[in-house]
Protein backbone atom coordinates (compact mmCIF):
# COMPACT_ATOMS: atom_id res chain seq x y z
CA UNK A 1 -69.61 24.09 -6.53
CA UNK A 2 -71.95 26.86 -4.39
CA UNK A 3 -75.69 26.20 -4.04
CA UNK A 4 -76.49 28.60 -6.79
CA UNK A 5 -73.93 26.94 -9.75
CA UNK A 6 -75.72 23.37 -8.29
CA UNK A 7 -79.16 24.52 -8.97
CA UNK A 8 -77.96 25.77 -12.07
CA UNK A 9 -76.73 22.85 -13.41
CA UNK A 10 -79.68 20.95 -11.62
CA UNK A 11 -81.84 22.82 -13.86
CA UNK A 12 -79.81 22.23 -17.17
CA UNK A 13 -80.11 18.43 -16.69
CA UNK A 14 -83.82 18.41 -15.75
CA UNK A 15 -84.28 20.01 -19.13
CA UNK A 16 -82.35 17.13 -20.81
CA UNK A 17 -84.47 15.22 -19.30
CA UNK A 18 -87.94 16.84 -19.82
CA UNK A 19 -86.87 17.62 -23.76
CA UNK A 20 -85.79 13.62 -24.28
CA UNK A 21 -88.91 12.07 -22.98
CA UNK A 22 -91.13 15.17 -24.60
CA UNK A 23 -89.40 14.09 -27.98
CA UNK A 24 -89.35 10.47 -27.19
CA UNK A 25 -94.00 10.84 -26.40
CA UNK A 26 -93.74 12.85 -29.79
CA UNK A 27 -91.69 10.40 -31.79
CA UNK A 28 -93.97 7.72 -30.95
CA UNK A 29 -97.48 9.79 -31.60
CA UNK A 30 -96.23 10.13 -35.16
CA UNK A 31 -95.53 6.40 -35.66
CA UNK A 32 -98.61 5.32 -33.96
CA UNK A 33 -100.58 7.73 -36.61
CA UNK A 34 -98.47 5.87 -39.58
CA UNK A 35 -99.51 2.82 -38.07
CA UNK A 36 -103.06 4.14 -38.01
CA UNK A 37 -102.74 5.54 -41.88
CA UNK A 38 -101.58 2.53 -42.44
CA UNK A 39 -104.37 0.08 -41.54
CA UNK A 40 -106.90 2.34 -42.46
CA UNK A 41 -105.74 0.86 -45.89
CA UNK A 42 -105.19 -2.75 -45.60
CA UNK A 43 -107.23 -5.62 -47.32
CA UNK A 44 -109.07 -8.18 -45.46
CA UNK A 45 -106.69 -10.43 -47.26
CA UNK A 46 -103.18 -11.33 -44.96
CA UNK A 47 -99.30 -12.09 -45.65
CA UNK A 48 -99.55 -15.74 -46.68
CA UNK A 49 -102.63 -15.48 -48.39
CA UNK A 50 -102.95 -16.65 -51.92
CA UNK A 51 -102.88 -13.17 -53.10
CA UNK A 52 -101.52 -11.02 -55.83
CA UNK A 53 -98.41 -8.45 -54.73
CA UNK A 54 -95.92 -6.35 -56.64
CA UNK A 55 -93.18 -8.14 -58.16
CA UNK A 56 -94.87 -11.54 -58.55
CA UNK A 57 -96.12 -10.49 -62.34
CA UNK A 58 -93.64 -9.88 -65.03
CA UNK A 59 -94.87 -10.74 -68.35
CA UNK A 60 -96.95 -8.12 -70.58
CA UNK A 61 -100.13 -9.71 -69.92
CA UNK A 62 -100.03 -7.88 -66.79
CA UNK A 63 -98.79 -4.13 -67.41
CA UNK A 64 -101.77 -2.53 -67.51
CA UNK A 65 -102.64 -4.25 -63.94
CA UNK A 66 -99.41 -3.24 -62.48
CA UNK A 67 -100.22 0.10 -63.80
CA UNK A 68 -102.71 0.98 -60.84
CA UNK A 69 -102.64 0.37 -56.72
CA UNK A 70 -101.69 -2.61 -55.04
CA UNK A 71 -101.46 -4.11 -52.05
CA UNK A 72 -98.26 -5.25 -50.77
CA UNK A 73 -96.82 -7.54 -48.23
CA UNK A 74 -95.04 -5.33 -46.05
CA UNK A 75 -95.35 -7.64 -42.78
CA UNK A 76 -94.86 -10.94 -41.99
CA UNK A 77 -97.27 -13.81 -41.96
CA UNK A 78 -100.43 -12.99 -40.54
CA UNK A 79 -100.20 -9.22 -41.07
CA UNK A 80 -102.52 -7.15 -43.38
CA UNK A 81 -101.84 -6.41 -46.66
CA UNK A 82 -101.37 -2.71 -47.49
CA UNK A 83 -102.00 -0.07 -50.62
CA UNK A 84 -99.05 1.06 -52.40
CA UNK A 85 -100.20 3.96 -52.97
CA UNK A 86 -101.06 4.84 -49.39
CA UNK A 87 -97.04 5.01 -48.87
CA UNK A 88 -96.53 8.01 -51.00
CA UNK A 89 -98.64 10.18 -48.69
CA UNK A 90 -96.73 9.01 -45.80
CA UNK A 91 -93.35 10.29 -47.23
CA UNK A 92 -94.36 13.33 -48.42
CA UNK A 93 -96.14 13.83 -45.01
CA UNK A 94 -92.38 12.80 -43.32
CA UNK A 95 -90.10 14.14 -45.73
CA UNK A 96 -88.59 10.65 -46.32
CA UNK A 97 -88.31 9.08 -49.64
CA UNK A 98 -90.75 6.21 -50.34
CA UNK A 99 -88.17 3.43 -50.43
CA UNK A 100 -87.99 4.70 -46.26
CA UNK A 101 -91.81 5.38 -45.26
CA UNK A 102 -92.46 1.65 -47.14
CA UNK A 103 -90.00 0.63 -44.12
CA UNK A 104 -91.56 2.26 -41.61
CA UNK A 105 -94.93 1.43 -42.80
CA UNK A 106 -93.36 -1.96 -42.98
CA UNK A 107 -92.37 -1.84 -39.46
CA UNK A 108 -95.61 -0.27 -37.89
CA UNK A 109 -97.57 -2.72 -39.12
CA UNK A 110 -95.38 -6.03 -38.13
CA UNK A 111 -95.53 -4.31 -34.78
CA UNK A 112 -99.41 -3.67 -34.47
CA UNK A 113 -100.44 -7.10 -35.79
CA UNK A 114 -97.43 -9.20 -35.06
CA UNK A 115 -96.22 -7.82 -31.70
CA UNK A 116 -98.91 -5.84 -29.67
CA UNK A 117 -97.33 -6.02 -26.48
CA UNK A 118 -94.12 -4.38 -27.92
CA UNK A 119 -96.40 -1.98 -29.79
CA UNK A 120 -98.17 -0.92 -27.13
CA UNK A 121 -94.97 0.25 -24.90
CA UNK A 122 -94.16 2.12 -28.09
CA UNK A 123 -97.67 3.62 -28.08
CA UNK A 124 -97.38 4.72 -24.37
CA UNK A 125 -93.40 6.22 -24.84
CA UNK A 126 -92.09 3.53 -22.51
CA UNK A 127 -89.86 1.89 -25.88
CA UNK A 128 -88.10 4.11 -27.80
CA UNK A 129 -89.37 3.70 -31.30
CA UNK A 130 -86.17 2.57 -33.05
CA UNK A 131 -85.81 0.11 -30.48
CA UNK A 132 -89.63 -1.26 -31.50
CA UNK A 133 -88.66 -1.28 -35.03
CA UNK A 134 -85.35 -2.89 -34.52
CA UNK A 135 -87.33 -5.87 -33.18
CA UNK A 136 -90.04 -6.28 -35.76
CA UNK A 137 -87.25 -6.01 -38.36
CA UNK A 138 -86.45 -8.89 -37.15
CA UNK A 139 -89.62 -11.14 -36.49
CA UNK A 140 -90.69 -10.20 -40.09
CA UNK A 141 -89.71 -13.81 -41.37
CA UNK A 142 -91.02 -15.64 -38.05
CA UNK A 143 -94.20 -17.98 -38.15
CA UNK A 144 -97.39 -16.08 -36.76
CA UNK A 145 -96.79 -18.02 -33.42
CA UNK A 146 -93.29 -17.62 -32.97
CA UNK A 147 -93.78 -13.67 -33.21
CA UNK A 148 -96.01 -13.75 -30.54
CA UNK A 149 -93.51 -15.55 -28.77
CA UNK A 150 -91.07 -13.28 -28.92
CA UNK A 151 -93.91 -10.45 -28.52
CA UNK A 152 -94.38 -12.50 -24.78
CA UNK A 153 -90.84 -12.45 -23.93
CA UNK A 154 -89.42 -9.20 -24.69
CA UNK A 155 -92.03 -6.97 -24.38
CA UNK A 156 -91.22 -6.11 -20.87
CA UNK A 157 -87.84 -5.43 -21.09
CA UNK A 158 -87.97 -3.75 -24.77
CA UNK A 159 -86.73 -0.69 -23.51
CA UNK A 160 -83.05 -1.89 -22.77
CA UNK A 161 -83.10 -5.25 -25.20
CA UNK A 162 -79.76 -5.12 -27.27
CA UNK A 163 -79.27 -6.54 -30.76
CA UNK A 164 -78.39 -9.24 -30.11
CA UNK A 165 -80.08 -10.11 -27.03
CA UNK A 166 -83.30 -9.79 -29.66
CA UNK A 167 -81.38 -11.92 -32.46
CA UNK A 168 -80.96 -14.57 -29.89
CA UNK A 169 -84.57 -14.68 -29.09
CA UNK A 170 -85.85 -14.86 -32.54
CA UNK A 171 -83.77 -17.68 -33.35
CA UNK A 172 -84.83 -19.05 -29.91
CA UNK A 173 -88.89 -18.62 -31.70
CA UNK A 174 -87.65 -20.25 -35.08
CA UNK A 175 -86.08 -23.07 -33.45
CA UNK A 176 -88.89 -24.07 -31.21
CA UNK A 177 -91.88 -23.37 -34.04
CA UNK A 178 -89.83 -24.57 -37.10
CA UNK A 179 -87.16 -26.77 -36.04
CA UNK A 180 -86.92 -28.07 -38.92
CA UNK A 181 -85.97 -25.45 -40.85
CA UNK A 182 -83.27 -24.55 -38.28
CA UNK A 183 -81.84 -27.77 -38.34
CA UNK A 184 -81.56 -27.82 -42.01
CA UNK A 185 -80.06 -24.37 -41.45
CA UNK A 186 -77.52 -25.26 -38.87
CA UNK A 187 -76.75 -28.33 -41.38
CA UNK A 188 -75.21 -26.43 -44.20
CA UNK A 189 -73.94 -23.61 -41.64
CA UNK A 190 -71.65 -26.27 -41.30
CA UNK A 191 -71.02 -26.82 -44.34
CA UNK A 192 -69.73 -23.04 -44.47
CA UNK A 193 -67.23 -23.58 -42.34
CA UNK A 194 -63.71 -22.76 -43.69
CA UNK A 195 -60.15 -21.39 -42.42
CA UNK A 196 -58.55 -19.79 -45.62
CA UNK A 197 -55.07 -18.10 -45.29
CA UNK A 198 -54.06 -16.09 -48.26
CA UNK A 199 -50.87 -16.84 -48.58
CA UNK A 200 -51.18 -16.28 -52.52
CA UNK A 201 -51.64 -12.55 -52.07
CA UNK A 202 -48.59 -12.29 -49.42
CA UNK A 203 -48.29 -8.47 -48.43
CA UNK A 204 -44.57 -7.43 -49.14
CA UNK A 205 -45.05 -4.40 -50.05
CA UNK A 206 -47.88 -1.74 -49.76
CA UNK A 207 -49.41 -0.32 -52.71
CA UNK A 208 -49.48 2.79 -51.95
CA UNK A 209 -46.24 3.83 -49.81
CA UNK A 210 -44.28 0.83 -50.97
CA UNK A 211 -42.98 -0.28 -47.39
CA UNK A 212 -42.21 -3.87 -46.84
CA UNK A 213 -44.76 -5.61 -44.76
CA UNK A 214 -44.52 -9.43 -45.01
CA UNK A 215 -47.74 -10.09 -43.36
CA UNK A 216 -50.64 -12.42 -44.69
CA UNK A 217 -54.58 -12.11 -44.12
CA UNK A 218 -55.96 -14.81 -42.28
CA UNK A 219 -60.12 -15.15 -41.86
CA UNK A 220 -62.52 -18.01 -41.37
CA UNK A 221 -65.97 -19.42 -40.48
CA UNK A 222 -65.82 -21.96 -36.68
CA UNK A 223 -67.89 -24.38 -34.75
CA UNK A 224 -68.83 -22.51 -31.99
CA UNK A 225 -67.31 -24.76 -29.82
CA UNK A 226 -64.27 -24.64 -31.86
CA UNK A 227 -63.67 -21.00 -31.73
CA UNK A 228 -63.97 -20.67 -27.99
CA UNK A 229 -61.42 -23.37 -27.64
CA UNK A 230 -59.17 -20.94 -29.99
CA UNK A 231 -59.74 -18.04 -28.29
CA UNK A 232 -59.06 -19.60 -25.01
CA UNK A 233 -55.56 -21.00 -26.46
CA UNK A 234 -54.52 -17.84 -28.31
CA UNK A 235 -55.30 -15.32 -24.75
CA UNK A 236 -53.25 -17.44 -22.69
CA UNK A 237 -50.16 -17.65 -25.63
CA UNK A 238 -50.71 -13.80 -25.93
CA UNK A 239 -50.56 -13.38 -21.76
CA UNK A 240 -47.45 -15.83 -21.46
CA UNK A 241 -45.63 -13.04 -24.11
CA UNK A 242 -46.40 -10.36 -22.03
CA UNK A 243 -44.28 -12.47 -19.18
CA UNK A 244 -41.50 -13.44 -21.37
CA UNK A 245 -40.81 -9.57 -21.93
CA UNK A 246 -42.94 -8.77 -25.56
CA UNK A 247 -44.45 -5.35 -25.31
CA UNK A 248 -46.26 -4.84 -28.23
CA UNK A 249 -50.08 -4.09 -28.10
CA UNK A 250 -52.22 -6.90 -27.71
CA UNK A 251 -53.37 -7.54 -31.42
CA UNK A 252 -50.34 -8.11 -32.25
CA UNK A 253 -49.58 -10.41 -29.75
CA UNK A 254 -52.99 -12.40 -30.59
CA UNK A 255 -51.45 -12.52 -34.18
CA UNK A 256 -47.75 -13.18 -32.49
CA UNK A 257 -49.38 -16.03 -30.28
CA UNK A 258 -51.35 -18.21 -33.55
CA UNK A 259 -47.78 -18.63 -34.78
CA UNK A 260 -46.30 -19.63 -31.54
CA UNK A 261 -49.10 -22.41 -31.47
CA UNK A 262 -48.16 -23.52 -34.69
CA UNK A 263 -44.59 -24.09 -33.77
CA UNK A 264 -45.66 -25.95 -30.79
CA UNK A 265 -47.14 -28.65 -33.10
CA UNK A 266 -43.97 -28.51 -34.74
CA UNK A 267 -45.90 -27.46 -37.91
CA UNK A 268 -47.58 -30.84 -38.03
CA UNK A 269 -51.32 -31.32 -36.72
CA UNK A 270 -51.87 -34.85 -35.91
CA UNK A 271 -55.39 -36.13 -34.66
CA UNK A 272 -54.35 -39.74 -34.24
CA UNK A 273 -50.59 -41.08 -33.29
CA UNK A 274 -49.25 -44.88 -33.53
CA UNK A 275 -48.53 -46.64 -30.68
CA UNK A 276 -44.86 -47.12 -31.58
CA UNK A 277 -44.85 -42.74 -32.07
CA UNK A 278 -46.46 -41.44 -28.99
CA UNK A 279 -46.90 -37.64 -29.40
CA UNK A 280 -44.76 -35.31 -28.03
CA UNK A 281 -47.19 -33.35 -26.47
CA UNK A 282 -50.50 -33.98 -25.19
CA UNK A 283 -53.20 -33.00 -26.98
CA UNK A 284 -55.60 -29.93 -24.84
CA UNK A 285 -58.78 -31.64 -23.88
CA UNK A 286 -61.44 -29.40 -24.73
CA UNK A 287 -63.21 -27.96 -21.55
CA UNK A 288 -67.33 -27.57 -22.30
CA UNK A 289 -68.79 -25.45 -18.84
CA UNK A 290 -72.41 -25.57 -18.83
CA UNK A 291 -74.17 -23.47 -16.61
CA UNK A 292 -77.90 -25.66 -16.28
CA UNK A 293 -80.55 -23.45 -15.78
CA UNK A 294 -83.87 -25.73 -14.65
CA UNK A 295 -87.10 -24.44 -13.40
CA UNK A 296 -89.92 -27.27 -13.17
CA UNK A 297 -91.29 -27.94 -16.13
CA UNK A 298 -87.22 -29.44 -17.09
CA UNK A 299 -87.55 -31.85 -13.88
CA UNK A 300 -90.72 -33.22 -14.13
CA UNK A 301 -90.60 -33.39 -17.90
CA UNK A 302 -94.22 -31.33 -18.25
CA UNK A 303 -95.16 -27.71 -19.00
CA UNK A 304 -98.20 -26.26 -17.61
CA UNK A 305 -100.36 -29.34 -17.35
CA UNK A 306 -99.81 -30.45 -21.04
CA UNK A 307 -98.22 -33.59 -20.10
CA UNK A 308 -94.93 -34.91 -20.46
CA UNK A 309 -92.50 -33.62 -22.63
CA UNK A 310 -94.37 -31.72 -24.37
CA UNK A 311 -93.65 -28.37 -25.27
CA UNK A 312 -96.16 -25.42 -24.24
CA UNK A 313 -95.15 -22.82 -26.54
CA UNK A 314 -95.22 -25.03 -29.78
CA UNK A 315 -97.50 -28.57 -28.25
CA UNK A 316 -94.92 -30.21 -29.89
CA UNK A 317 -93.13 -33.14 -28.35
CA UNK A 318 -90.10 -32.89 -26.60
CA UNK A 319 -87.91 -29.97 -24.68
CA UNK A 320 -85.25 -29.57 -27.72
CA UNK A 321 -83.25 -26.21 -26.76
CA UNK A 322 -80.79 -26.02 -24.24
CA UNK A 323 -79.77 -22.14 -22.96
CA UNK A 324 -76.16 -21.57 -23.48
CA UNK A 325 -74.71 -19.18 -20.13
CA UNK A 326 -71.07 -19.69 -20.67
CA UNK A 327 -68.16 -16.80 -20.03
CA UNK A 328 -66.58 -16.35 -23.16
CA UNK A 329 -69.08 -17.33 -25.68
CA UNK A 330 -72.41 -15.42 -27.04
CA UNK A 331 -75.49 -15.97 -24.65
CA UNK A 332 -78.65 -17.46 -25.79
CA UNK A 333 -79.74 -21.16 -26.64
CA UNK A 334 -78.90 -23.67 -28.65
CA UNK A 335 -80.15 -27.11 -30.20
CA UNK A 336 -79.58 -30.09 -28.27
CA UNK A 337 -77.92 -31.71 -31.23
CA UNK A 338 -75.27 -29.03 -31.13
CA UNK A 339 -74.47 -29.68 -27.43
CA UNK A 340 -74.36 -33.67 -27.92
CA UNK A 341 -71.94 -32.90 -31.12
CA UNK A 342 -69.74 -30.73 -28.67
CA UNK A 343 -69.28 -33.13 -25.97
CA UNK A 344 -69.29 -36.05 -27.98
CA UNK A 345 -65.87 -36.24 -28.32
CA UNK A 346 -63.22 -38.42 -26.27
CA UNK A 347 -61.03 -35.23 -25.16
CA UNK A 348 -64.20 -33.50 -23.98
CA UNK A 349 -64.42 -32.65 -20.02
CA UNK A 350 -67.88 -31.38 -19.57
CA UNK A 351 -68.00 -29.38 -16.03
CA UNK A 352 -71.85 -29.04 -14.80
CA UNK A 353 -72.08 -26.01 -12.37
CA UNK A 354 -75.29 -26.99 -9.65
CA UNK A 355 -78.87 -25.25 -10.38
CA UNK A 356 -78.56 -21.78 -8.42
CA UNK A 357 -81.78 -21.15 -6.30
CA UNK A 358 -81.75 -17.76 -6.66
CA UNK A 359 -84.45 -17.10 -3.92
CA UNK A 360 -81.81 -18.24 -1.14
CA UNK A 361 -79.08 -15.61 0.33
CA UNK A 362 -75.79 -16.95 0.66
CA UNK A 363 -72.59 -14.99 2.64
CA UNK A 364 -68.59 -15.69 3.38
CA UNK A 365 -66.21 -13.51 5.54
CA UNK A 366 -63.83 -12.82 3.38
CA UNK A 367 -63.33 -9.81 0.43
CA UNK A 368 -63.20 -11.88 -2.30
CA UNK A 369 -66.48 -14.54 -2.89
CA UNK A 370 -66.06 -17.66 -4.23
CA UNK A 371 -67.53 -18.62 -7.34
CA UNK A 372 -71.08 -19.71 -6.05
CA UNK A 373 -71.52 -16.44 -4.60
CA UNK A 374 -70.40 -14.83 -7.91
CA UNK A 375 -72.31 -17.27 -10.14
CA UNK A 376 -75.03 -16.09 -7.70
CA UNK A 377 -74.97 -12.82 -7.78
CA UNK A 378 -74.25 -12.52 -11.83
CA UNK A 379 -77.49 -15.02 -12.57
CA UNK A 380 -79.40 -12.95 -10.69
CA UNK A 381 -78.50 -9.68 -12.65
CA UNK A 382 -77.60 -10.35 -15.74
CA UNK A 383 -76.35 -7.08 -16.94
CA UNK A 384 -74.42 -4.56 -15.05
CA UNK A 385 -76.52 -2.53 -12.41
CA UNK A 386 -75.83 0.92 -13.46
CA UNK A 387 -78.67 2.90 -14.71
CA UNK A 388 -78.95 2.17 -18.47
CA UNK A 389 -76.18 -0.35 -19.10
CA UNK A 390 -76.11 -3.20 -21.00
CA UNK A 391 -72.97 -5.12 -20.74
CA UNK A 392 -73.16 -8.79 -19.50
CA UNK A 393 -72.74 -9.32 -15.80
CA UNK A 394 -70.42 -12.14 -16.75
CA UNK A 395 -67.22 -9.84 -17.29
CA UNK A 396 -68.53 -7.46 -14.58
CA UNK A 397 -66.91 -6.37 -11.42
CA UNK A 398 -68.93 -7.51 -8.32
CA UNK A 399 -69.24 -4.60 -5.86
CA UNK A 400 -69.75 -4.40 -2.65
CA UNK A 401 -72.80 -2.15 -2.11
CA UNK A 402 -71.96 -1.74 1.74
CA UNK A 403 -68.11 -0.90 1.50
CA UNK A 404 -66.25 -3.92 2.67
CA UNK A 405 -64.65 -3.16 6.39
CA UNK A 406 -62.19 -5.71 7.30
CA UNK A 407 -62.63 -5.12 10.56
CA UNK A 408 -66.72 -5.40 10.05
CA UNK A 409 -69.00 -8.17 10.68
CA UNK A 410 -68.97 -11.21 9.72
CA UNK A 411 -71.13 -12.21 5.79
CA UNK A 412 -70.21 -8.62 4.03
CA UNK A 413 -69.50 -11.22 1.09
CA UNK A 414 -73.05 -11.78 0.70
CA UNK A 415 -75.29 -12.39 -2.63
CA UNK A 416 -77.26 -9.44 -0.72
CA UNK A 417 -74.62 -7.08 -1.25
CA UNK A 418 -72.38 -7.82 -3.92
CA UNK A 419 -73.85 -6.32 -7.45
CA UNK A 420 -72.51 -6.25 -10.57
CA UNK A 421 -70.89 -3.27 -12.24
CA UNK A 422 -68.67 -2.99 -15.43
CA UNK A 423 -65.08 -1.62 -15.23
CA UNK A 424 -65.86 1.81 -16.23
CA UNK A 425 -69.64 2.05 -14.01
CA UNK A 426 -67.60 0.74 -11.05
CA UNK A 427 -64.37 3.85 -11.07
CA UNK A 428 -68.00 5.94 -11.83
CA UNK A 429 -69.40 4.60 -8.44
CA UNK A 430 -65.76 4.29 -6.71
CA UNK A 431 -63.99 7.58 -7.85
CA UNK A 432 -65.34 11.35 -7.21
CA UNK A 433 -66.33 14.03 -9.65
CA UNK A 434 -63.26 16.74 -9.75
CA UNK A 435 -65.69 19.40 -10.15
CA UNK A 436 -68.55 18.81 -7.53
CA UNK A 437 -66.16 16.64 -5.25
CA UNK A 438 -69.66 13.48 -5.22
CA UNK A 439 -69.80 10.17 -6.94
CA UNK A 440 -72.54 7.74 -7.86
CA UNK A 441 -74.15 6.24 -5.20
CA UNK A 442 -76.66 3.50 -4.81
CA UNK A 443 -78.60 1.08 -2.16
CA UNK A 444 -81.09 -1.95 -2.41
CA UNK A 445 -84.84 -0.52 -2.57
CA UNK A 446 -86.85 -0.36 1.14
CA UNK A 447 -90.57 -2.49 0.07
CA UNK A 448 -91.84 -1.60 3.39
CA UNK A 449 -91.62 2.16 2.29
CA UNK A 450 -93.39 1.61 -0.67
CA UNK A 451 -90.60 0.99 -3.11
CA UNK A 452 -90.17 -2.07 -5.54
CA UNK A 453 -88.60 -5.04 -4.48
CA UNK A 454 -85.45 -6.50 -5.64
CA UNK A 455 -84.45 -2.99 -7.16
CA UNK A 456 -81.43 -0.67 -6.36
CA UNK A 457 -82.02 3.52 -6.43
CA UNK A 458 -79.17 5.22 -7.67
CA UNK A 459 -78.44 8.69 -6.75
CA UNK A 460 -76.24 10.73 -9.22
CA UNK A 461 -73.18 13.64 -8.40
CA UNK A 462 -76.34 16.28 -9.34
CA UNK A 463 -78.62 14.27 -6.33
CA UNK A 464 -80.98 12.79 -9.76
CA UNK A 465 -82.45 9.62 -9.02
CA UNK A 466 -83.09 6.33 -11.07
CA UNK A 467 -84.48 3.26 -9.98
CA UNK A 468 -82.95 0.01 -11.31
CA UNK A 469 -83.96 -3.35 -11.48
CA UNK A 470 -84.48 -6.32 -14.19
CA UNK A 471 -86.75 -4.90 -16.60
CA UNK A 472 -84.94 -1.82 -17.03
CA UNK A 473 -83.97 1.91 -15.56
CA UNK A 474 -86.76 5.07 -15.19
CA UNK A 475 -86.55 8.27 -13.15
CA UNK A 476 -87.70 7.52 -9.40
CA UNK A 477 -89.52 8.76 -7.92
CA UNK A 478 -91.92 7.99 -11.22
CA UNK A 479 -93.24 11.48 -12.66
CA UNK A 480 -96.61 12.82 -11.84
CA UNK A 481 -99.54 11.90 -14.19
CA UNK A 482 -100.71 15.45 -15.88
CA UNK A 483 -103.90 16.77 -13.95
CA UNK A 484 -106.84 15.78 -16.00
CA UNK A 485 -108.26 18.48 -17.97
CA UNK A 486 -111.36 20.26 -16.59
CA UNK A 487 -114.74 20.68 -17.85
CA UNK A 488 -115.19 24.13 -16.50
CA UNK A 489 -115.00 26.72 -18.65
């Protein structure tokens, strides 16, 4: 690619660029002013409030009041209540039916009473505005305190929070500021569990083409711990076909591999054997890995001065969530009682990894590091490093930043230059563009030259540049400000 053709396509990007973030400022002007709108029509009366809303009346007696305005609860405790009415002029104004500006409505205000800090990132057009309203869609049932909790801990990284990262955090807040309810929750979770095979609607034949099929649906609801001890079975059955010559893709040798453990048991499941009628195969101890992640207030049983054991987000008694970091299971935390019922059992082997001090550097010689380094490396990022992805560090590759020269120094293994990247970021940063014959590059920030710490700068095939670091990606160097306007005339 000549100069010219470069600058070119340099130019095309740039306006990608310039057009997103223009829309992006734009996007969240207009939901600011609903937001405004909005509360420029609330009562002094709030959600939770012995108040009168749509849909509580239904007899007669009460037409003629339903007839005219109301105020509805649209947030969740602690918001304002807001006028019906005041809706309709939002979607004509948007072009939206009303059932969709009540949402958004809905959303602007759990976000400007509920969740400031988010709101205000939205306000500035650092948080896109769908990822804003994802979030208070789902702090609308929370206490007033255990939004604000989540308002504390995901404001600053709202721009690249996923789904479920968020989910996990709310039920993080409800846990810790009504753990009661969640308990009672979990209880009859359990009570959903269920493993149904429908072998009374066996598939022989397709309706529609008539072919012969023979296959059965199979779906349930597992203990957490449960299911990863399943998975874990059925990938190693599917990998040991694969060896003993099957071909076929690898759902079918998941579904291939359940049967296979059946016939292992010989079709029986037994929990308990007689003495005289040892088993003929031992039973798999289940395997719990938990990866302990202390910081003080865990050790010396107090959080910021309120004494011991009690709690500083709720000044309740007692530290009663543990944080679940395990590969092959969903991140996020859990209730104590759930990780006592886990390793409770007599064929449990619970594995402890060591705290990782994450402010220490650690190095080997060789190419591959061991799994302190990697444990390292992947709690210190948690996602993989390449400008706006989100996938877990845990399945990542770990790269070396520095390309690894056997015949180098000694320590090129180091938690200073091993980062990880996922399977598709890392050919990205490995492999070269066929066109302009560059690749992704990247290297650890430089503080003494006025950069952030503890961030990488990535440098694109085009030569565009984003910096990188826990809270997030953003063009670097940061744009201008706009000059202020002038008085002169």
């Amino acid at each position: 690619m000549d100069r010219g053709t470069q600058h070119a396509a340099t130019a095309l990007i740039d306006a990608v660029r310039e057009r997103t973030t223009a829309a992006r400022v734009a996007e969240a002007a207009a939901f600011v002013a609903v937001g405004d709108w909005a509360s420029a029509h609330t009562s002094d009366e709030v959600v939770g409030d012995p108040i009168t809303v749509l849909g509580e009346w239904h007899d007669e007696s009460h037409a003629e009041t339903l007839a005219g305005d109301h105020f509805l609860e649209l947030g969740g405790p602690g918001a304002p209540v807001v006028a019906e009415f005041c809706i309709g002029e939002v979607a004509a104004a948007r072009g939206c039916s009303f059932d969709a500006a009540r949402r958004l409505v809905g959303d602007a205000l759990e976000l400007r009473y509920r969740l400031p800090r988010v709101h205000a990132r939205v306000a500035a057009g650092e948080v896109d505005v769908w990822r804003g309203r994802r979030i208070a869609q789902s702090t609308r049932t929370l206490t007033f305190d255990a939004a604000g909790f989540v308002d504390r801990h995901i404001a600053y990284v709202a721009a690249k929070a996923t789904g479920p990262e968020v989910d996990r955090l709310v039920a993080e807040a409800a846990a810790r500021f009504d753990p009661e309810t969640t308990e009672a929750e979990r209880a009859e979770a359990d009570g959903e569990r269920h493993l149904t095979i429908e072998l009374g609607d066996v598939a022989f034949a397709d309706p529609l083409t008539g072919t012969l099929r023979g296959t059965v649906d199979v779906h349930g609801t597992l203990d957490l711990a449960d299911a990863l001890d399943l998975e874990r079975t059925v990938a190693h059955v599917a990998r040991q076909l694969v060896d003993l010559g099957c071909d076929q893709a690898l759902d079918v040798r998941r579904s291939i591999a359940l049967g296979e453990i059946a016939r292992r048991c010989n079709g029986v499941a037994t929990l308990e054997y007689d003495e005289d009628q040892p088993p003929t195969q031992a039973r798999t101890r289940r395997e719990v890995v938990l990866f302990v992640h202390l910081d003080e207030a865990a050790i010396t049983g107090t959080l910021n001065g309120f004494g011991p054991g009690i709690d500083a987000c709720t000044g309740r008694t007692g530290i009663d969530l543990a944080r679940l970091d395990t590969p092959g299971a969903p991140r996020g935390a859990v209730t104590v009682e759930q990780v006592q019922a886990w390793c409770a059992a007599p064929d449990t082997t619970v594995v402890v990894k060591p705290v990782i001090d994450l402010n220490t550097e650690d190095a080997v010689n060789g190419y591959t590091p061991p799994d302190r380094i990697a444990d390292h490396v992947r709690a210190r990022w948690p996602r993989c490093v390449f400008p706006f992805c989100t996938r877990s560090s845990r399945t990542a590759d770990l790269d070396h930043c520095d390309a690894f020269d056997q015949h180098g120094p000694a320590g090129q293994t180091s938690t200073a230059n091993l980062f990880p990247l996922c399977r598709r970021h890392h050919r990205l940063k490995t492999h070269r563009e066929m066109r302009t014959g560059r690749r992704w590059t990247y290297r650890p920030t430089h503080p003494d030259d006025g950069e952030p710490p503890n961030a990488l700068i990535w440098t694109s095939p085009m030569g565009l540049t984003y910096l990188v670091d826990r809270d997030g990606t953003r063009p670097w160097p940061p744009p201008r400000p706009a000059p202020e306007p002038s008085d002169e005339t």
